[in-house]
Protein backbone atom coordinates (compact mmCIF):
# COMPACT_ATOMS: atom_id res chain seq x y z
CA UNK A 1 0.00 0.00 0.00
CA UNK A 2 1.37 3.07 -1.12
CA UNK A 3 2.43 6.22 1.99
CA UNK A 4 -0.53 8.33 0.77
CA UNK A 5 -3.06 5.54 1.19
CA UNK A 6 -2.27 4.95 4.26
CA UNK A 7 -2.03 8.34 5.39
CA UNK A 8 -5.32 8.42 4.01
CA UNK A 9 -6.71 5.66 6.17
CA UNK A 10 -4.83 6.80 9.25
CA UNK A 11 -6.66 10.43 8.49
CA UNK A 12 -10.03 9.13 8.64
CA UNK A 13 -9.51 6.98 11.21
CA UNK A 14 -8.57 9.46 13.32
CA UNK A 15 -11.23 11.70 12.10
CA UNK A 16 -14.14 9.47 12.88
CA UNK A 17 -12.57 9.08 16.62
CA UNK A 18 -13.01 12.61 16.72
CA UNK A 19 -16.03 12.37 16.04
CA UNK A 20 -16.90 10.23 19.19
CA UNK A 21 -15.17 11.92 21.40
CA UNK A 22 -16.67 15.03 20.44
CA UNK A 23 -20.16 13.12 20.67
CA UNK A 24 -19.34 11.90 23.94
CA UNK A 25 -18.61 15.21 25.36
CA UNK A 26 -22.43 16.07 24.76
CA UNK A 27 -24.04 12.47 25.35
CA UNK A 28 -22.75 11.94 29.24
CA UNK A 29 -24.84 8.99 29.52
CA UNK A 30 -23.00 7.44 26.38
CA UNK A 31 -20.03 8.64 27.26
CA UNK A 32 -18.54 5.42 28.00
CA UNK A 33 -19.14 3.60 24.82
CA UNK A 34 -18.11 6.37 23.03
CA UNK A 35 -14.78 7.04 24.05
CA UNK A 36 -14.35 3.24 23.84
CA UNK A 37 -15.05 3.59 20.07
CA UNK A 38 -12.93 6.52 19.98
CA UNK A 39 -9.83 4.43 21.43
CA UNK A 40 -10.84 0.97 19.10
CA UNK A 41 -10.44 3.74 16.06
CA UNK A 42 -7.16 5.47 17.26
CA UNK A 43 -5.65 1.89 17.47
CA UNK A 44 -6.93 1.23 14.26
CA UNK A 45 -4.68 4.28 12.67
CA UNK A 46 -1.63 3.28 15.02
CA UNK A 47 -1.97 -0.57 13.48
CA UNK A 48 -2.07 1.03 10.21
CA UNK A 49 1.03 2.62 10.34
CA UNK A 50 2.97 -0.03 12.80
CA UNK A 51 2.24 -2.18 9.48
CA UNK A 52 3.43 0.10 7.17
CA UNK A 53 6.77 1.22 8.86
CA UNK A 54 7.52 -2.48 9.77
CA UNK A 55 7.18 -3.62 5.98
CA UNK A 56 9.21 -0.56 4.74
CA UNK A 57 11.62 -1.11 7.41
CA UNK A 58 12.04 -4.82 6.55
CA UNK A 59 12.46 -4.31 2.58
CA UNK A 60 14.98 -1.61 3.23
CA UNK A 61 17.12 -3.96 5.55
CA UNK A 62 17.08 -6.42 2.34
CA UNK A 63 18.24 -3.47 0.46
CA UNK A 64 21.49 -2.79 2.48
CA UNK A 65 20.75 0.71 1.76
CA UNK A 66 21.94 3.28 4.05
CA UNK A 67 20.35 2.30 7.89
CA UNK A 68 16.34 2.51 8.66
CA UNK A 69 15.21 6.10 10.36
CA UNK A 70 12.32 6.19 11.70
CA UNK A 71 12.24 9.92 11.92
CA UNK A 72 13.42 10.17 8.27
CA UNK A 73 9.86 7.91 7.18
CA UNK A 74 7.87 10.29 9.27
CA UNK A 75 9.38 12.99 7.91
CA UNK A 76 8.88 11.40 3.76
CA UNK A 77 5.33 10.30 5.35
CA UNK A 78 4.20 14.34 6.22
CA UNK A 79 5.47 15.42 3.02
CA UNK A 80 4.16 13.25 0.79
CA UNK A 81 0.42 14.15 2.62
């Protein structure tokens, strides 16, 4: 999956947990449930990018190019959005 898909994904994941929270703010009787849903979506976006940066990391290894930065994918990642 290409960096701007999944910055894509990881955008509207965190967009619709958001959303929840910002529901759950007015709903106090929900508010529970919501913010669960708002967690179970931030994970979602954090699983999306663990899997990313571990398959990029892991083809660049086989590479032998110059060493993995994590900071230097972030960086690539926010550009490329």
């Amino acid at each position: 999956m290409s960096s701007n898909a999944v910055l894509e994904n990881v955008r509207r994941y965190r967009a619709i947990a958001s959303l929840y929270r910002q529901t759950a703010a007015f709903r106090p009787l929900q508010r529970h449930s919501l913010l669960g849903e708002a967690e179970r979506w931030e994970h979602l976006a954090i699983s999306e990018l663990e899997v990313y940066f571990s398959t990029h990391s892991s083809s660049r290894v086989h590479e032998q190019s110059a060493p993995w930065s994590y900071h230097e994918d972030c960086e690539a990642l926010a550009v490329a959005a």
